[in-house]
Protein backbone atom coordinates (compact mmCIF):
# COMPACT_ATOMS: atom_id res chain seq x y z
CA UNK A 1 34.18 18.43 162.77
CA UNK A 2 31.17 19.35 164.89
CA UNK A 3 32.25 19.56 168.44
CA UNK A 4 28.92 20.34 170.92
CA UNK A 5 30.13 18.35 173.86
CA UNK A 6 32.83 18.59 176.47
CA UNK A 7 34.40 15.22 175.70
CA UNK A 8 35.70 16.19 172.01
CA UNK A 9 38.77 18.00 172.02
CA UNK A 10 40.29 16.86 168.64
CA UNK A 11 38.66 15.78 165.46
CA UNK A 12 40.02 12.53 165.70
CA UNK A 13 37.41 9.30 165.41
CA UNK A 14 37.69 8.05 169.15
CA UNK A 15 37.76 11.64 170.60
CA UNK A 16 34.68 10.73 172.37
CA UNK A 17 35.08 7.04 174.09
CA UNK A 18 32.85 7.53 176.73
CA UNK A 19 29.60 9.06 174.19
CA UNK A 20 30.59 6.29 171.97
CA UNK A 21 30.21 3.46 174.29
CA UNK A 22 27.34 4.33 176.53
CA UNK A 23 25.31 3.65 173.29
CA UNK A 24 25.44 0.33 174.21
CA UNK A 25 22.26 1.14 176.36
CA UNK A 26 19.89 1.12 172.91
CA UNK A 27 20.90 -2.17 172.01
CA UNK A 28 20.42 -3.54 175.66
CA UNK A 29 16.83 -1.81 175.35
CA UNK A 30 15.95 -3.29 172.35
CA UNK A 31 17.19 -6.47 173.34
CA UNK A 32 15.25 -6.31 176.67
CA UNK A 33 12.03 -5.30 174.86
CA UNK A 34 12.57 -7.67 172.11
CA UNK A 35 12.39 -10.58 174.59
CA UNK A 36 9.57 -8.75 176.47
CA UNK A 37 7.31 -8.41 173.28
CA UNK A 38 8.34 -12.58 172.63
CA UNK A 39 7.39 -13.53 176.46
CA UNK A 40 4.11 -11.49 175.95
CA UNK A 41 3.58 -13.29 172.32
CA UNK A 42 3.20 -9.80 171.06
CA UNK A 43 4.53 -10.34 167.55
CA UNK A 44 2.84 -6.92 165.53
CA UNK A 45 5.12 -5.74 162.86
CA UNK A 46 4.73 -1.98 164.38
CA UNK A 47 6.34 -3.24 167.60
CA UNK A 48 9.29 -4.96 165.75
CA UNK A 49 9.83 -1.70 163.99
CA UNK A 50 9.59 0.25 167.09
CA UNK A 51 12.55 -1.94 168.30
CA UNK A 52 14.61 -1.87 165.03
CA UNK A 53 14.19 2.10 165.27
CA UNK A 54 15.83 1.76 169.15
CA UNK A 55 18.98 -0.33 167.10
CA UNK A 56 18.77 2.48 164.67
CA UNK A 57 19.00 4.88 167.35
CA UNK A 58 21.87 3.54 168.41
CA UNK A 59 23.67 2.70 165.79
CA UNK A 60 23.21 7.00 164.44
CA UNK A 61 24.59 8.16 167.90
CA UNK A 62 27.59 5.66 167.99
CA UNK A 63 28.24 7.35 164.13
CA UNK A 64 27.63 10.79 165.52
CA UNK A 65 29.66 10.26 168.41
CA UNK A 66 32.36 8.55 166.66
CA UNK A 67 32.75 11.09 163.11
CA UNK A 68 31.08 14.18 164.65
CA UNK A 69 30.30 15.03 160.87
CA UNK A 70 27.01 16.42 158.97
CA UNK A 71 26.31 13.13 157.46
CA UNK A 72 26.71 11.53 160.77
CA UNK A 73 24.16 13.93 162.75
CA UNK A 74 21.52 13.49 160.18
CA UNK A 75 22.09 9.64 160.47
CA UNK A 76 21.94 10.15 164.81
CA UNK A 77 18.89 12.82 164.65
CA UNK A 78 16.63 10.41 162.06
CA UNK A 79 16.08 7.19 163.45
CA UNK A 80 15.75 9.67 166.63
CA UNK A 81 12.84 11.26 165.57
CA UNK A 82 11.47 8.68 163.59
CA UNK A 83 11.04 6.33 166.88
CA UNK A 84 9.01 9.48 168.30
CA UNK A 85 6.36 10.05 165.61
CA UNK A 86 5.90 5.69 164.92
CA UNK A 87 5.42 5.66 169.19
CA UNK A 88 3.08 8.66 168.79
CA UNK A 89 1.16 6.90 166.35
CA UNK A 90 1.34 2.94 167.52
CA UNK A 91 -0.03 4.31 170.99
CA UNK A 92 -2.91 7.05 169.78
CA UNK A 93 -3.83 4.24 167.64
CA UNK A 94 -3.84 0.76 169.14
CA UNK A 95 -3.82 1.94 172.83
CA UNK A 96 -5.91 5.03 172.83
CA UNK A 97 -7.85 3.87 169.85
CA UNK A 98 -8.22 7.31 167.83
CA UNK A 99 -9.12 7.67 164.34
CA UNK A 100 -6.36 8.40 161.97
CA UNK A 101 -6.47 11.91 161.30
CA UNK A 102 -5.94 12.78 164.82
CA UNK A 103 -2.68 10.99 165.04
CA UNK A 104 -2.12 12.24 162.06
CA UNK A 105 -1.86 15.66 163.33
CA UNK A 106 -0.13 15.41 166.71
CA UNK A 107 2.66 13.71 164.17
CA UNK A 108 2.66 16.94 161.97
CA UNK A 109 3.08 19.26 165.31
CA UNK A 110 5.25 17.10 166.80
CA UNK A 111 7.48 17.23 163.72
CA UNK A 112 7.10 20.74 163.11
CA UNK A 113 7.66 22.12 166.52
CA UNK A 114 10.99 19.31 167.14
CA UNK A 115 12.29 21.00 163.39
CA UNK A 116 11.68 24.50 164.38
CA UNK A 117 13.99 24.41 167.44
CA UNK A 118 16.12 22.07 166.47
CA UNK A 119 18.59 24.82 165.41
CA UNK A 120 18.48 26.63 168.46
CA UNK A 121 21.27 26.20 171.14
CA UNK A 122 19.08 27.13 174.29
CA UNK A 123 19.42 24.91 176.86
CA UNK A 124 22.41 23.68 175.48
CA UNK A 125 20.29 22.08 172.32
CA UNK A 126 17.88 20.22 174.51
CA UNK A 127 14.96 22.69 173.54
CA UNK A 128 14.00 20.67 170.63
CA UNK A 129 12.91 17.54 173.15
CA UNK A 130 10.93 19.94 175.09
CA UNK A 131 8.23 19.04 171.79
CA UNK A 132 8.55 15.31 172.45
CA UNK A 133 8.35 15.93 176.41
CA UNK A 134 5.24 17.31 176.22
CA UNK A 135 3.77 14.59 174.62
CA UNK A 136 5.30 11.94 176.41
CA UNK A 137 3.81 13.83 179.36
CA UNK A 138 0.42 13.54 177.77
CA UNK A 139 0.54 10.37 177.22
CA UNK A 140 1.66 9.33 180.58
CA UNK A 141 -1.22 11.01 182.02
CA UNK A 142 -3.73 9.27 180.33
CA UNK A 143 -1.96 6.44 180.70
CA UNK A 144 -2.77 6.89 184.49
CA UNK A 145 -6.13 8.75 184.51
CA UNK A 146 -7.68 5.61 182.05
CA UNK A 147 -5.83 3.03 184.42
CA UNK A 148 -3.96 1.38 181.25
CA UNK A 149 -1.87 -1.31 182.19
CA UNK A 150 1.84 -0.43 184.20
CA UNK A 151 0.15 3.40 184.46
CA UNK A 152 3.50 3.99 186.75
CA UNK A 153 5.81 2.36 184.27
CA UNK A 154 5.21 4.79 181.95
CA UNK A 155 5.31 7.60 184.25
CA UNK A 156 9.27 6.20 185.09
CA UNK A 157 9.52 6.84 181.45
CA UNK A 158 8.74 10.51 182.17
CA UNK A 159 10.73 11.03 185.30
CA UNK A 160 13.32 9.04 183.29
CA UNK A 161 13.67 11.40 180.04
CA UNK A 162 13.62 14.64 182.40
CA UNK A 163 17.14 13.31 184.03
CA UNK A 164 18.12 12.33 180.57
CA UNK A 165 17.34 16.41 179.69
CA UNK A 166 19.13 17.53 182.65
CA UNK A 167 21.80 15.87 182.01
CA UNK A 168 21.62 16.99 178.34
CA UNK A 169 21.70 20.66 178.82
CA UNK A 170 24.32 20.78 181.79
CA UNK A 171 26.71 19.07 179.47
CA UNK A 172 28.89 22.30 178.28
CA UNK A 173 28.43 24.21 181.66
CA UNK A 174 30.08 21.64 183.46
CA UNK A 175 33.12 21.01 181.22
CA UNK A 176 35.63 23.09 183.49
CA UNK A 177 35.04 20.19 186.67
CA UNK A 178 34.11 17.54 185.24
CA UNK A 179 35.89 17.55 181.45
CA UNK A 180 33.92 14.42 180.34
CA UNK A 181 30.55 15.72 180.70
CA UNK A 182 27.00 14.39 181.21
CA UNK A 183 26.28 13.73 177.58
CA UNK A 184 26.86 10.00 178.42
CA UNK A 185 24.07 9.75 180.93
CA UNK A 186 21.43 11.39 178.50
CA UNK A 187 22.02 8.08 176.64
CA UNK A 188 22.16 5.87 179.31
CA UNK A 189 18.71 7.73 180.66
CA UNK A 190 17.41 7.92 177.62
CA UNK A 191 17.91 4.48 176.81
CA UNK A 192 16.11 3.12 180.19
CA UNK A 193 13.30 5.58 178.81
CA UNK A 194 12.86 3.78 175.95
CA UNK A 195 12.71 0.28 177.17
CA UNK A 196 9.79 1.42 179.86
CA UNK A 197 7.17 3.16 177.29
CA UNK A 198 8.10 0.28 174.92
CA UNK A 199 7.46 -1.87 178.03
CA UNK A 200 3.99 -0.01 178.82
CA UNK A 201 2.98 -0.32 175.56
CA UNK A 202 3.91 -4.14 174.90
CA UNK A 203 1.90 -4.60 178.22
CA UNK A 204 -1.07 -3.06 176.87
CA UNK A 205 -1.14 -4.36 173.18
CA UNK A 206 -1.12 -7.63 175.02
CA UNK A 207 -4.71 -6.83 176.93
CA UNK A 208 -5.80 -5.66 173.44
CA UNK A 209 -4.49 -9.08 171.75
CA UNK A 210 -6.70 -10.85 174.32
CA UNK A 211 -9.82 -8.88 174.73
CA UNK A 212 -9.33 -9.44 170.26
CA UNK A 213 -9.36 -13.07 170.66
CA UNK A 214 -11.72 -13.09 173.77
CA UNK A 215 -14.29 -11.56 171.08
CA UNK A 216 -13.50 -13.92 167.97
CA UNK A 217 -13.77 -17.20 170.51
């Protein structure tokens, strides 16, 4: 049994009722988004992948939360990680428009850096988002300074994953008064994260679908 949050006690499958459920919020997000990306007609295969990653996401941390087994954190960390670099490199390249080897290489330090301190337990484990903070930082700044479309939506996002890290790390500290923890609201957090940088980006594949036609007609 791995037990890194206040709401396992036992090693028994619903041990954690309250993790388990508030997975539901991936699935709402990737339902919202889905219907976003169909009332925007934006119908690219890397945006219906970005979506089936958010399912995947939480399908691996209902697993995790449910087992709390080896097999079961690989299967919550992958789709995880995997929904970071394909964002990193749907944005770079169809938003920010740069060649291929640059993306490229922010995906190779993003993975890196996200591997390297994934073992640590500073911060109660949440060190190993600090990586994918940093870009989703980036992002959201240039999202702003080059006026991209819903600049502050993506800036939410931001705000957004910073309460989901708070909430993260203060999970084990605050077991004594409150004995179900925070971890919950990282996934509920986390979950409204994903569905507003999905949301910026649907919004600004959709000026690029137009200005594409606009040019063809």
């Amino acid at each position: 049994m791995i037990d890194l949050y206040c709401e396992r006690l036992q090693p028994s499958l619903w041990d954690e009722p309250i993790n388990a459920m508030s997975n539901l919020v991936f699935f709402i997000a990737a339902w919202v988004s889905w219907r976003l990306a169909d009332n925007l007609n934006v119908q690219f295969y890397s945006v219906k992948l970005l979506i089936y990653l958010m399912i995947g996401i939480g399908i691996g941390s209902s697993l995790f939360h449910t087992y709390a087994t080896g097999w079961a954190l690989l299967m919550d960390v992958i789709p995880i990680m995997m929904f970071q670099l394909f964002y990193l490199w749907v944005y770079t390249r169809r938003v920010m428009k740069l060649k291929p080897i640059i993306p490229v290489i922010l995906m190779l330090v993003l993975l890196i850096s996200s591997l390297l301190t994934l073992p640590l337990k500073v911060l109660n484990g949440s060190l190993s988002y600090v990586p994918a903070l940093v870009y989703l930082l980036g992002l959201g700044i240039y999202n702003f300074q080059a006026k991209k479309q819903k600049k502050f939506m993506f800036l939410a996002g931001v705000v957004t994953f910073l309460m989901a890290l708070f909430f993260r790390t203060l999970d084990q500290a605050i077991c004594p008064v409150f004995p179900i923890g925070t971890h919950f609201l990282w996934h509920i957090f986390n979950g409204v994260m994903l569905y507003f940088v999905t949301g910026c980006l649907l919004f600004n594949l959709k000026v690029n679908q137009s200005n594409l036609l606009r040019n063809k007609a």
